[in-house]
N, C-alpha and C. Protein backbone atom coordinates (compact mmCIF):
# COMPACT_ATOMS: atom_id res chain seq x y z
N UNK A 1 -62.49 -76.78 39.06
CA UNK A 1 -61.78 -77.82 38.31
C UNK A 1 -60.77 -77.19 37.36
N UNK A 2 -59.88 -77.98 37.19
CA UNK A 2 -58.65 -77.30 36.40
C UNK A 2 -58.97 -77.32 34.83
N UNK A 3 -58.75 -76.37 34.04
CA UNK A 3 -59.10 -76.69 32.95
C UNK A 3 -57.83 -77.60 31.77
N UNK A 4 -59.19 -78.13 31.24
CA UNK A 4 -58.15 -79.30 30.01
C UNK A 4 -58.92 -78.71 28.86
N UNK A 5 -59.48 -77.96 28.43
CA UNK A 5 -60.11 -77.85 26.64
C UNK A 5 -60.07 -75.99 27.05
N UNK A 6 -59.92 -75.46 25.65
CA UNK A 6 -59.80 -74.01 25.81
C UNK A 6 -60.64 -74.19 24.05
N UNK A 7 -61.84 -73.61 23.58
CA UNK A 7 -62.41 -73.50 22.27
C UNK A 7 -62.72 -71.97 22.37
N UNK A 8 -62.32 -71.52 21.20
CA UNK A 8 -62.65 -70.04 20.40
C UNK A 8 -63.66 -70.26 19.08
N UNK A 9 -64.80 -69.51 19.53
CA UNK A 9 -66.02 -69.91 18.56
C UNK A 9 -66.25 -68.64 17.34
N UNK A 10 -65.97 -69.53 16.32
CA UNK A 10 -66.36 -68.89 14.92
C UNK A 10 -66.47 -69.50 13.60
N UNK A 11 -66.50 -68.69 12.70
CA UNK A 11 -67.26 -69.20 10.87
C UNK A 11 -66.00 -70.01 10.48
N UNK A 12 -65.97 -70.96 9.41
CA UNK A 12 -64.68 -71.64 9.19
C UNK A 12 -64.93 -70.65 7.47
N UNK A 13 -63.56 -70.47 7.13
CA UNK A 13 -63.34 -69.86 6.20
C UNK A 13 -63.28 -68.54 5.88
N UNK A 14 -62.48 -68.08 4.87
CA UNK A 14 -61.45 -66.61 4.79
C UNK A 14 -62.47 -65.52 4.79
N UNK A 15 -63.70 -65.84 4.34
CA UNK A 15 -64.82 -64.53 3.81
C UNK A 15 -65.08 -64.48 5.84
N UNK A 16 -65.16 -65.29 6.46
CA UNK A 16 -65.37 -64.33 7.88
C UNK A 16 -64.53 -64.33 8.56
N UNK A 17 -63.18 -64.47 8.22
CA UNK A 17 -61.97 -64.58 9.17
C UNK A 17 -61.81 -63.35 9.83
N UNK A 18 -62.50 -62.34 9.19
CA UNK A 18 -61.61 -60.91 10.32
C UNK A 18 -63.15 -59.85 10.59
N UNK A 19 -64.66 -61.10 11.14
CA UNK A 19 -65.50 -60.98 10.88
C UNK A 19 -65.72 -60.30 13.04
N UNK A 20 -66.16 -59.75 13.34
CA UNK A 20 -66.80 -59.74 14.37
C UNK A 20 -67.19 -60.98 15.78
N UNK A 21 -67.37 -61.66 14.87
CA UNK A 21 -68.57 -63.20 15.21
C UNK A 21 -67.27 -64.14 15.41
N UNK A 22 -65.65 -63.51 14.61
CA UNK A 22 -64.88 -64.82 14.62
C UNK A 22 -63.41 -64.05 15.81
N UNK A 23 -63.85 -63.18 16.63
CA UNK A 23 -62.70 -63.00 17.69
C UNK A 23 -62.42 -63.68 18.57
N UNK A 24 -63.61 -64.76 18.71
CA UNK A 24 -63.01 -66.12 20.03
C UNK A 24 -62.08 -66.69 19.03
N UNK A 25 -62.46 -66.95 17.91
CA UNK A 25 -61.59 -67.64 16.92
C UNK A 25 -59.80 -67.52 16.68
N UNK A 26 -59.98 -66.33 16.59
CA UNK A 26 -59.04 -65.19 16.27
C UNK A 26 -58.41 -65.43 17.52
N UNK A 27 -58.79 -65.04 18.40
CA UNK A 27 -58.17 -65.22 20.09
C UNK A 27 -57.19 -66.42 19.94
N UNK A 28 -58.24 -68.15 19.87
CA UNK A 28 -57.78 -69.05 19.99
C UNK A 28 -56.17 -69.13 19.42
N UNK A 29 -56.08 -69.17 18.32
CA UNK A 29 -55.29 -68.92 17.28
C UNK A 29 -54.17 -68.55 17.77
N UNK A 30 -54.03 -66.75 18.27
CA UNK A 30 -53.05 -66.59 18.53
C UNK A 30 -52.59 -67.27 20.22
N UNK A 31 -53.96 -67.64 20.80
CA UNK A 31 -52.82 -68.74 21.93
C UNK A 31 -52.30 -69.40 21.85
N UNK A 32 -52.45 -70.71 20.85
CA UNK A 32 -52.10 -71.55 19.87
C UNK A 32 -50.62 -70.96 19.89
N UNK A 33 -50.68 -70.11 18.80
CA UNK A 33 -49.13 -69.69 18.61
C UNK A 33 -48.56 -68.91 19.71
N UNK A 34 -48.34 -68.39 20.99
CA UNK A 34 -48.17 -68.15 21.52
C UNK A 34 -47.53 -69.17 22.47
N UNK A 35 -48.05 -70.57 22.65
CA UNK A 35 -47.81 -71.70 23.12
C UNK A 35 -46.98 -72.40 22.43
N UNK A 36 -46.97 -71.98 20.65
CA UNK A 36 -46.61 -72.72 20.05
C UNK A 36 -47.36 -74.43 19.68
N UNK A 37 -48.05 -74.27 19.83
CA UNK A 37 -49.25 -75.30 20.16
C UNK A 37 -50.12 -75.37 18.51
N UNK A 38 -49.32 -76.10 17.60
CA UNK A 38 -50.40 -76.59 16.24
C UNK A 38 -51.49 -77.08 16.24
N UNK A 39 -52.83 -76.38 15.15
CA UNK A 39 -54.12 -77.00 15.22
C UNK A 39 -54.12 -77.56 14.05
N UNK A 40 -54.13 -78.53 14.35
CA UNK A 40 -54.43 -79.66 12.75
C UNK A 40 -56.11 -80.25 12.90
N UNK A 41 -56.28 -79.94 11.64
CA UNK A 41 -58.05 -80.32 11.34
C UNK A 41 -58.41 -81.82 11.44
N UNK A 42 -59.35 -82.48 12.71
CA UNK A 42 -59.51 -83.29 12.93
C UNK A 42 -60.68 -83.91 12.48
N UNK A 43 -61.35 -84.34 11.31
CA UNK A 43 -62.62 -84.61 11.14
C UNK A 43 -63.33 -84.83 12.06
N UNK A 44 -63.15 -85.99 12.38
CA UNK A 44 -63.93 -86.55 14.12
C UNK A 44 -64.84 -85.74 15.45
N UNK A 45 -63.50 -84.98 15.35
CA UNK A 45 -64.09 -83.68 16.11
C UNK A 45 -65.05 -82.23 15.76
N UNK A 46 -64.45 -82.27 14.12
CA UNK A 46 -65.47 -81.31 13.35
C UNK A 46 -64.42 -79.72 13.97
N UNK A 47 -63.37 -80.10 13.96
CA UNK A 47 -62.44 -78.31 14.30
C UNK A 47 -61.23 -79.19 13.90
N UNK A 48 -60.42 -77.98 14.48
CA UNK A 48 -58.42 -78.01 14.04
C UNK A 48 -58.73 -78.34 15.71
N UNK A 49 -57.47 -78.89 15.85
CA UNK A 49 -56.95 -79.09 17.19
C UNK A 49 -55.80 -79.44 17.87
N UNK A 50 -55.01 -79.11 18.61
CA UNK A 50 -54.07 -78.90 19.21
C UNK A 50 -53.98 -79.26 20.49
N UNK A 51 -52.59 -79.91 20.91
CA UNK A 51 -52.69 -80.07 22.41
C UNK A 51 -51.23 -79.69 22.84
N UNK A 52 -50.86 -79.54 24.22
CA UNK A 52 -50.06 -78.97 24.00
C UNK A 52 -49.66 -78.21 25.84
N UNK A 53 -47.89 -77.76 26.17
CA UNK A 53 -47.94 -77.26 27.37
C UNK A 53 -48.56 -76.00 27.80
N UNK A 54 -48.97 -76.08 28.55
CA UNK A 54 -49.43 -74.55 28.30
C UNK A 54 -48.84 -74.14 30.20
N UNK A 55 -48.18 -73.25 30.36
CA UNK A 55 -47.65 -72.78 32.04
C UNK A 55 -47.29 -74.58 32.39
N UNK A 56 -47.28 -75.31 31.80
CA UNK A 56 -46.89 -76.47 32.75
C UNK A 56 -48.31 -77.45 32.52
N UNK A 57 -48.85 -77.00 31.91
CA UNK A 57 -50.29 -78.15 32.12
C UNK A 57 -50.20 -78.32 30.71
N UNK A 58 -50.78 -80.06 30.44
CA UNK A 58 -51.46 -80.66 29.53
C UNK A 58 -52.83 -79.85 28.95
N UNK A 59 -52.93 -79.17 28.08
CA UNK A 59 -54.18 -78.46 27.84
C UNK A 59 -53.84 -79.01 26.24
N UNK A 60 -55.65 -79.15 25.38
CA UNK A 60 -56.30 -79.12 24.29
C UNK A 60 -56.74 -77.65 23.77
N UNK A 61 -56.82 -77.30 22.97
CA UNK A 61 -57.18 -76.17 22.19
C UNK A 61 -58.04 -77.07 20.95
N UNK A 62 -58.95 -75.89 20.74
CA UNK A 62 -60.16 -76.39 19.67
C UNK A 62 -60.82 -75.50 19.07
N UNK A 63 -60.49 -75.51 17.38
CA UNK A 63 -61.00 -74.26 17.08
C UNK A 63 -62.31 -75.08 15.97
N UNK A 64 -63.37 -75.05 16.58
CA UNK A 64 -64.54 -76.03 15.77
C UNK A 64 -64.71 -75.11 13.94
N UNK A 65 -64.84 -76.52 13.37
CA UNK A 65 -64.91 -76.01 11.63
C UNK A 65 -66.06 -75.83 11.27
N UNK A 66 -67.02 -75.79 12.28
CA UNK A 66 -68.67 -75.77 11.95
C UNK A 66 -69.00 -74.06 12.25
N UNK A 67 -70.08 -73.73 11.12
CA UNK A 67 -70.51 -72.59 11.69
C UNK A 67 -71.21 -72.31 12.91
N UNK A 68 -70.58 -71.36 13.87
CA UNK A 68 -70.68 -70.95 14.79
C UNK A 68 -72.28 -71.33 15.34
N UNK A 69 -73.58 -71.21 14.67
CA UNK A 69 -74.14 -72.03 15.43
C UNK A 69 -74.66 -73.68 15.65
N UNK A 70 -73.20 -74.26 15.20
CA UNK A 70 -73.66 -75.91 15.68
C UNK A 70 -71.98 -75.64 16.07
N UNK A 71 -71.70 -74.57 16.79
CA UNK A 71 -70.32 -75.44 17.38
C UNK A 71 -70.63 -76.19 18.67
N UNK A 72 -71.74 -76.72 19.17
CA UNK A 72 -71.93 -77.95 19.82
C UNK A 72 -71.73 -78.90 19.29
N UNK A 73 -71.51 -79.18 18.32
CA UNK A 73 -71.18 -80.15 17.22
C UNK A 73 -70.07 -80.58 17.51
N UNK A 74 -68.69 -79.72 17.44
CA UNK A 74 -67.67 -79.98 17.97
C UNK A 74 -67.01 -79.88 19.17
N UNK A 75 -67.56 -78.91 20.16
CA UNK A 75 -67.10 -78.92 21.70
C UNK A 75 -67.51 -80.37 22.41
N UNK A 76 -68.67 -80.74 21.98
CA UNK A 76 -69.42 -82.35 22.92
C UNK A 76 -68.41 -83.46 21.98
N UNK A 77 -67.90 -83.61 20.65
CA UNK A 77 -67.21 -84.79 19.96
C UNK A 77 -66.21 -84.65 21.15
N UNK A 78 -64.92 -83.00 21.10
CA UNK A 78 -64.08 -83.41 21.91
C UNK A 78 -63.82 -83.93 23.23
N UNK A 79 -65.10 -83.72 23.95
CA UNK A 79 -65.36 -83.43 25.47
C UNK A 79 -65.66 -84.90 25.49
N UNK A 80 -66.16 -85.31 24.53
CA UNK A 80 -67.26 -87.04 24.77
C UNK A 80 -65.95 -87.98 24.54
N UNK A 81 -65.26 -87.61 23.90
CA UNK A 81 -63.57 -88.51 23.21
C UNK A 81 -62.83 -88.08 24.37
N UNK A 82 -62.24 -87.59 25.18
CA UNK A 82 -61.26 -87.37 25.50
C UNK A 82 -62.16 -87.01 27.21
N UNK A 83 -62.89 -87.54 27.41
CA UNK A 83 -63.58 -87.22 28.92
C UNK A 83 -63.74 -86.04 29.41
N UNK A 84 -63.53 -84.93 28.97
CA UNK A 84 -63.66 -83.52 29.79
C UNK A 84 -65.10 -83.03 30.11
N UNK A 85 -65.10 -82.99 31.29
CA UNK A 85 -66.36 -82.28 31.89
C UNK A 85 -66.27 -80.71 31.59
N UNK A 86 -67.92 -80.82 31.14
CA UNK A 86 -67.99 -78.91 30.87
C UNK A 86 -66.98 -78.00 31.91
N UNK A 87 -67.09 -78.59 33.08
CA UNK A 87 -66.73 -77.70 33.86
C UNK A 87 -64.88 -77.45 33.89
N UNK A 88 -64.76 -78.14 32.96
CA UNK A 88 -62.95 -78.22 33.09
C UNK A 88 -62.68 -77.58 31.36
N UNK A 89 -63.56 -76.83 30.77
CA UNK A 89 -63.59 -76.22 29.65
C UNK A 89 -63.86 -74.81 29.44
N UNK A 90 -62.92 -74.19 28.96
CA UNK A 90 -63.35 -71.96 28.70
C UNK A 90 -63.55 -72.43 27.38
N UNK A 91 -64.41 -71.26 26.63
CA UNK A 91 -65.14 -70.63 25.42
C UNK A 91 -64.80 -69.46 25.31
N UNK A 92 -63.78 -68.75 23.96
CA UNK A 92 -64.06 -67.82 24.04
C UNK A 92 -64.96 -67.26 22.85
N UNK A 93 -65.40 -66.08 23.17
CA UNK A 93 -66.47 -66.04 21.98
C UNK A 93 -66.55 -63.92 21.99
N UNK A 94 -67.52 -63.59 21.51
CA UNK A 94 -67.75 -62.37 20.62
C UNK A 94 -69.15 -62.37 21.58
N UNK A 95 -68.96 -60.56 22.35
CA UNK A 95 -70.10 -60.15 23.11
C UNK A 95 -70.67 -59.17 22.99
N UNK A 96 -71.48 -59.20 21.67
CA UNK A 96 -71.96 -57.88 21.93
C UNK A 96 -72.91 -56.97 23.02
N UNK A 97 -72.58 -57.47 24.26
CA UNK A 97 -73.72 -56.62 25.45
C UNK A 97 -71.88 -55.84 25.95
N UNK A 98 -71.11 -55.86 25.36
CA UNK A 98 -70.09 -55.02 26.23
C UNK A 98 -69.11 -54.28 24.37
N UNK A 99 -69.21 -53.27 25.34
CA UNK A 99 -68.39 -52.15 23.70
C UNK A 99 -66.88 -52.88 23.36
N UNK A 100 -66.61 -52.34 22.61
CA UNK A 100 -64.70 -52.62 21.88
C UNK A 100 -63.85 -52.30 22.90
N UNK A 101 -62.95 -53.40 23.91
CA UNK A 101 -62.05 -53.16 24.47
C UNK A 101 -62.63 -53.49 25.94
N UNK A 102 -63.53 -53.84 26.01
CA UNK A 102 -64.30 -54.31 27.50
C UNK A 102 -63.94 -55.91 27.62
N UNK A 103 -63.58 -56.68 28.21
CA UNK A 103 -63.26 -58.09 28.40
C UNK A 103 -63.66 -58.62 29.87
N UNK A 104 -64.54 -59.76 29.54
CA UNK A 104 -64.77 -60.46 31.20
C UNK A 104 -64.69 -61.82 31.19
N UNK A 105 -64.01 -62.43 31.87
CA UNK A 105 -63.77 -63.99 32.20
C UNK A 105 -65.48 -64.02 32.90
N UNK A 106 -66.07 -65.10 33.07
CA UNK A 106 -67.42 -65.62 33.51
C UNK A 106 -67.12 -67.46 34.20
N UNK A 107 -67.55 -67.19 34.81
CA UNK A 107 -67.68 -68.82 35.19
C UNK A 107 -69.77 -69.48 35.25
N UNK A 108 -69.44 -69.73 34.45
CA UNK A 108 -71.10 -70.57 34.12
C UNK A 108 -71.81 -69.42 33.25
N UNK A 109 -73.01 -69.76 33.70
CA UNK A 109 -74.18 -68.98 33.05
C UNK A 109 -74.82 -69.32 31.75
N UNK A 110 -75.80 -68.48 31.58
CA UNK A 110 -76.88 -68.87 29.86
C UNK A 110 -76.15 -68.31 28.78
N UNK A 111 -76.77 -68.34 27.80
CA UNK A 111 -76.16 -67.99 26.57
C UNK A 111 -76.42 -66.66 26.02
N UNK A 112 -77.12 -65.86 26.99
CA UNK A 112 -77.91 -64.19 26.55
C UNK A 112 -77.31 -64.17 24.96
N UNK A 113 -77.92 -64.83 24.65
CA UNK A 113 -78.80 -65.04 22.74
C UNK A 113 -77.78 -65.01 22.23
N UNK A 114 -76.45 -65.79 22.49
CA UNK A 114 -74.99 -66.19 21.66
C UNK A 114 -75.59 -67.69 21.42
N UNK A 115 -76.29 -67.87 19.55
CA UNK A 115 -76.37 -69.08 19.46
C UNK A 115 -75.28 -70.12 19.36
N UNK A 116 -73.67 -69.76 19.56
CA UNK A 116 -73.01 -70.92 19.66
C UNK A 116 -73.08 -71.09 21.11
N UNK A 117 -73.32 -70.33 21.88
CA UNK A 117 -73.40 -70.84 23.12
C UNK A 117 -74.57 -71.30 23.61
N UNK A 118 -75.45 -71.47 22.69
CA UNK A 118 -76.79 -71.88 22.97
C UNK A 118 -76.68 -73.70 22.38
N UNK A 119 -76.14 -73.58 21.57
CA UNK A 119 -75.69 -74.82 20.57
C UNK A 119 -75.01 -75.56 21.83
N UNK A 120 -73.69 -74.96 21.91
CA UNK A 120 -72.54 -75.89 22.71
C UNK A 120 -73.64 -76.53 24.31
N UNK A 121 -74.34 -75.54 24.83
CA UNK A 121 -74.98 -76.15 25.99
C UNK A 121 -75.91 -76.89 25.57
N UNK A 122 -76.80 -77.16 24.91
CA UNK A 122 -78.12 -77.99 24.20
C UNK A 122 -77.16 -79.27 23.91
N UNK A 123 -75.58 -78.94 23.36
CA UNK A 123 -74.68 -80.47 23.02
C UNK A 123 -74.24 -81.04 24.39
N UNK A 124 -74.11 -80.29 25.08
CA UNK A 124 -73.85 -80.86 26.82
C UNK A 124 -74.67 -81.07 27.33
N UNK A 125 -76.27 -81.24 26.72
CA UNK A 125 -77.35 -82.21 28.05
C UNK A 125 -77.57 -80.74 28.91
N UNK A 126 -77.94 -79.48 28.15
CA UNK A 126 -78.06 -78.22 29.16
C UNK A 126 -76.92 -77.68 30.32
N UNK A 127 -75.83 -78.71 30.31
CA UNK A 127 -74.70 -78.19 31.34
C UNK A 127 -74.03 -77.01 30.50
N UNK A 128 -73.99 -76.04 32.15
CA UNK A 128 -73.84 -74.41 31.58
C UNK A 128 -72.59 -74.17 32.39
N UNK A 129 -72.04 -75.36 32.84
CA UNK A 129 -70.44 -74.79 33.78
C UNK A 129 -69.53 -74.42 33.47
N UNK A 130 -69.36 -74.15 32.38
CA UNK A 130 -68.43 -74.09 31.44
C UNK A 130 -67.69 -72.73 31.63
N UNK A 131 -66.58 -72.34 32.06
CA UNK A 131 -66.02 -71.27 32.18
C UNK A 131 -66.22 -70.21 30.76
N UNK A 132 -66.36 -69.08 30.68
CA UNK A 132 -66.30 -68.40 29.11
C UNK A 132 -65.54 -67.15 29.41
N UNK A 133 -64.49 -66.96 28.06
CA UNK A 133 -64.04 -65.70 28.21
C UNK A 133 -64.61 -64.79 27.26
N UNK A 134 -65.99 -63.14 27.71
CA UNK A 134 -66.24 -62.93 26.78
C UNK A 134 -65.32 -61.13 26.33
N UNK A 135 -65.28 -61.64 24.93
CA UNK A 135 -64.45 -60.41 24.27
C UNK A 135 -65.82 -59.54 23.56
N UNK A 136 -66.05 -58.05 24.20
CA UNK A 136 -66.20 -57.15 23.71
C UNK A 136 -66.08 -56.86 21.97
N UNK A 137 -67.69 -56.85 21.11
CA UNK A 137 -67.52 -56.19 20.12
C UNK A 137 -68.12 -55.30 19.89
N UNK A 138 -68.60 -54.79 20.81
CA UNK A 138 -70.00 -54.01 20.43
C UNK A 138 -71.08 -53.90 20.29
N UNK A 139 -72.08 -53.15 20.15
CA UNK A 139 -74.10 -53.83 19.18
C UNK A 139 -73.98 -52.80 17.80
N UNK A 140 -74.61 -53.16 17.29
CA UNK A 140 -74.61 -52.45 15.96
C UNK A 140 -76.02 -51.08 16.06
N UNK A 141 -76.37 -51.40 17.79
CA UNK A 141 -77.70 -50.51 17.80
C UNK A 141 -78.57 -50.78 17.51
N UNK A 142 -78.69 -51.67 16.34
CA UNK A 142 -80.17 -51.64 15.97
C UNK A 142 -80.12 -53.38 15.49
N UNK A 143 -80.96 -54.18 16.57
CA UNK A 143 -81.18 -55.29 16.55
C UNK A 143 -81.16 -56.49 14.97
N UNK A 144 -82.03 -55.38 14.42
CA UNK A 144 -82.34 -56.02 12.94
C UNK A 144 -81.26 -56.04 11.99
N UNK A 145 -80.21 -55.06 12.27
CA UNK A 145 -79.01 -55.26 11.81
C UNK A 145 -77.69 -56.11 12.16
N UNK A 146 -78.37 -57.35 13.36
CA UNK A 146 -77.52 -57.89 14.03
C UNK A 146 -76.05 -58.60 12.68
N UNK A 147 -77.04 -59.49 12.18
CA UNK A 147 -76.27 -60.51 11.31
C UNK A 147 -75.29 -59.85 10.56
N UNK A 148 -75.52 -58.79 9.71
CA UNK A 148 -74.65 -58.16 8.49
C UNK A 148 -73.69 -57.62 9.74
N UNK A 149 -73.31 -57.22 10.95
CA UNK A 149 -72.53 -56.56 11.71
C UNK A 149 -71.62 -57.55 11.94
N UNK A 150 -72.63 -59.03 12.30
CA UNK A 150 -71.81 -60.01 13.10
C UNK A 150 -70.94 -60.57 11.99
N UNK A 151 -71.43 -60.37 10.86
CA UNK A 151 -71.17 -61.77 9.79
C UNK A 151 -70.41 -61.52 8.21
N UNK A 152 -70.89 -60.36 8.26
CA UNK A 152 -70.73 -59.43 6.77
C UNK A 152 -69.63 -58.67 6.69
N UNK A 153 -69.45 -58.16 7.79
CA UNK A 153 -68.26 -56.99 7.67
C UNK A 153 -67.29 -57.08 8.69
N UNK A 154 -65.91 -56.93 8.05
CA UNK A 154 -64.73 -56.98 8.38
C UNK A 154 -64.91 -56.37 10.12
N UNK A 155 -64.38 -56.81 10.89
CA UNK A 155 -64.03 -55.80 11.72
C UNK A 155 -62.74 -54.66 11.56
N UNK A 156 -63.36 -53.06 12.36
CA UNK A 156 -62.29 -52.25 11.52
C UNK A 156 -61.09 -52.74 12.22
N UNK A 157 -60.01 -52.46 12.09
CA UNK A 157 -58.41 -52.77 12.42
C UNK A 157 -58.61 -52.48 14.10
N UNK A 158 -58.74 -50.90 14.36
CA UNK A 158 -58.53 -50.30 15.46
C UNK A 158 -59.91 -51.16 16.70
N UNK A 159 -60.72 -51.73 16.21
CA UNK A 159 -61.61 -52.47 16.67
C UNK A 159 -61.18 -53.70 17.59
N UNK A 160 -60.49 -54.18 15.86
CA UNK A 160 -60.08 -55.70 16.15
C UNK A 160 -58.78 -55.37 17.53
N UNK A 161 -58.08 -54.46 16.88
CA UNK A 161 -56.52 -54.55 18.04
C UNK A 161 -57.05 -54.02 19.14
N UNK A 162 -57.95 -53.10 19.58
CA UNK A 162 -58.57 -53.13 21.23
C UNK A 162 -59.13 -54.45 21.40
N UNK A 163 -59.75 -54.98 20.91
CA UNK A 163 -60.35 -56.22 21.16
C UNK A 163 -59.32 -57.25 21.82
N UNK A 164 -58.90 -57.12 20.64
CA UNK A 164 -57.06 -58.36 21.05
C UNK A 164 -56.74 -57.77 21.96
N UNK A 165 -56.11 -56.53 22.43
CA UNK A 165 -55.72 -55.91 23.69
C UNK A 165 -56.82 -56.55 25.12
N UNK A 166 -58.04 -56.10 25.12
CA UNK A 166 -58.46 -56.46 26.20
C UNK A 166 -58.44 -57.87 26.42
N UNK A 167 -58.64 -58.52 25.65
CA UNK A 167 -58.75 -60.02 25.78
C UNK A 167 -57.23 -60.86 26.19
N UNK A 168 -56.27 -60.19 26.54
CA UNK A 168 -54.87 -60.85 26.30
C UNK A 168 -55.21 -60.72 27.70
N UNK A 169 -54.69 -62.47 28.22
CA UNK A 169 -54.49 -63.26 29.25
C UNK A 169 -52.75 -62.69 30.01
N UNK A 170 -52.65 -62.02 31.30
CA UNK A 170 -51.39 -62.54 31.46
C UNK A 170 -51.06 -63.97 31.57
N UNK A 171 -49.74 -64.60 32.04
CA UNK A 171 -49.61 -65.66 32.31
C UNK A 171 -49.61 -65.68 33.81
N UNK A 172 -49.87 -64.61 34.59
CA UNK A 172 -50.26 -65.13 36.12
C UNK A 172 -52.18 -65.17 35.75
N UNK A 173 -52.71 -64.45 34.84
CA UNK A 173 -54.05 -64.53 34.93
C UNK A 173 -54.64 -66.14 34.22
N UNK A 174 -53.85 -66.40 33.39
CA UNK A 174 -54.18 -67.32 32.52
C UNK A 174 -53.63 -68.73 33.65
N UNK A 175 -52.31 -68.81 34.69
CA UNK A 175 -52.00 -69.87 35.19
C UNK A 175 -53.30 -70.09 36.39
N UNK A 176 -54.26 -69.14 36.71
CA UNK A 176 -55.27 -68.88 37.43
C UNK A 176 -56.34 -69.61 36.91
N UNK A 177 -56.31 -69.25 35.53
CA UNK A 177 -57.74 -70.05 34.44
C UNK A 177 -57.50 -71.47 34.52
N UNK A 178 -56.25 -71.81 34.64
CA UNK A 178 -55.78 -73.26 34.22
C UNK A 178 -56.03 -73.99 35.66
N UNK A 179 -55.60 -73.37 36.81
CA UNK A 179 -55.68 -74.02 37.68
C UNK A 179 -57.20 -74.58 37.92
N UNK A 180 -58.16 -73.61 37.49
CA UNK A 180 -59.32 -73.70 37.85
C UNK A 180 -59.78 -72.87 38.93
N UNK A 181 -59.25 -71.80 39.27
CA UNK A 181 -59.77 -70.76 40.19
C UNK A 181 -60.15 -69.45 39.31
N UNK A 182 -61.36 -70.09 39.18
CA UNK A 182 -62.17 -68.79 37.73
C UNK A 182 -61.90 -67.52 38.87
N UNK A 183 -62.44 -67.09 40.15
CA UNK A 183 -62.92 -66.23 41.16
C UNK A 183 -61.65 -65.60 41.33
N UNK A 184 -60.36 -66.40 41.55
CA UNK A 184 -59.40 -65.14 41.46
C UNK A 184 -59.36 -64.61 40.22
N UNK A 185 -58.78 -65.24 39.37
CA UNK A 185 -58.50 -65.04 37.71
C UNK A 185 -59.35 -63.65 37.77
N UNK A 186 -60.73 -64.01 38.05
CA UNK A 186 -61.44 -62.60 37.52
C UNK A 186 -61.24 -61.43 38.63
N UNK A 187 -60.85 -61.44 39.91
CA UNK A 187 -60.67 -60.41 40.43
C UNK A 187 -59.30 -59.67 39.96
N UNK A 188 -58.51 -60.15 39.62
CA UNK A 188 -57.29 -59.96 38.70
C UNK A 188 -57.53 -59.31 36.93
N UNK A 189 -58.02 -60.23 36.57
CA UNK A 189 -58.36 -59.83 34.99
C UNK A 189 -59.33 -58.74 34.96
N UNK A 190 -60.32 -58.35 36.11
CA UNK A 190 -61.14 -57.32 35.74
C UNK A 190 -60.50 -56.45 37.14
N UNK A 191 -59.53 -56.40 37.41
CA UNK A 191 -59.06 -54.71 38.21
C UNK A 191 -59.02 -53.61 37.35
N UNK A 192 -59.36 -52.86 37.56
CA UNK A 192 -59.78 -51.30 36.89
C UNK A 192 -57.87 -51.23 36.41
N UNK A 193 -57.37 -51.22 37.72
CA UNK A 193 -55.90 -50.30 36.70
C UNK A 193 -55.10 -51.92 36.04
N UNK A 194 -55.61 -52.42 35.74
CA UNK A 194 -54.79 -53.82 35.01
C UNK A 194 -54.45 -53.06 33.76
N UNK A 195 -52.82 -53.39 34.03
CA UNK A 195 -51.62 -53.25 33.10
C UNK A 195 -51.13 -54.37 32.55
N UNK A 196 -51.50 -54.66 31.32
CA UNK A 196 -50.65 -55.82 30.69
C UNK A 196 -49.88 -55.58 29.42
């Protein structure tokens, strides 16, 4: 299915803006501007939001104002208002099972212990079709130190800009996401010598 909603999941406010936990966020943002595509804060929906051309398609952008774990809160308002089936929706979000600079498009799957993605599917009635793009941050190694890694501390610069590097969509990879052919997109987005 072609996609109509694109959400980047993270903390609302400046103390975690350049936080680990907020690079789907961060992502969103600069597609937004990239598109040129304004997010204005929609109560209703509980995020900023934007709609807008994107390669030629009608696409929504949604950056939810709830902390990251009830952004089911706001992916199901927009999806339930505006009809979009999970399956015509990407997530991007913050992975720590892959290091700084590793990036993978996914089509479906569980939430391997990302509680906004545990949130957003529990708000969809358990539907897990949902395309996700996940961006590489790392583990902090030691489990018990998850939160202060995810939540507390800045990401360093050289972190954040591999991060942003791997995660940047071309526009033949991204007109792939839109169409709704997750299976090429990712044989493309994950080729070993991909130059963008």
């Amino acid at each position: 299915m072609a996609i109509r909603l694109i959400a980047g999941l993270g903390n609302p406010g400046a103390r975690y803006a350049r936080t680990r936990h907020n690079i789907g966020a961060a992502w969103l943002e600069s597609l937004a501007r990239r598109f040129g595509i304004p997010l204005a804060e929609d109560r209703k929906s509980k995020g900023a939001l934007g709609r807008g051309d994107m390669l030629g398609r009608d696409v929504r952008l949604l950056l939810p104002t709830t902390y990251v774990n009830l952004s089911g809160d706001a992916v199901s308002a927009v999806t339930r208002f505006h009809k979009i089936a999970p399956a015509e929706m990407l997530i991007a979000y913050d992975e720590v099972a892959f290091p700084v600079g590793r990036c993978r498009l996914k089509d479906g799957g569980g939430h391997n212990g990302h509680n906004g993605l545990k949130s957003v599917i529990a708000a969809l009635g358990n539907d897990r079709s949902f395309a996700r793009l996940r961006i590489g941050i790392g583990h902090p190694g030691n489990a018990d130190e998850m939160v202060a890694y995810l939540t507390r501390a800045a990401m360093p610069p050289a972190d954040r800009e591999a991060a942003t590097q791997a995660a940047w969509l071309s526009d033949e990879v991204l007109d792939l996401v839109l169409e709704g052919d997750l299976q090429q997109a990712m044989n493309l987005f994950h080729a070993p010598d991909r130059t963008e």
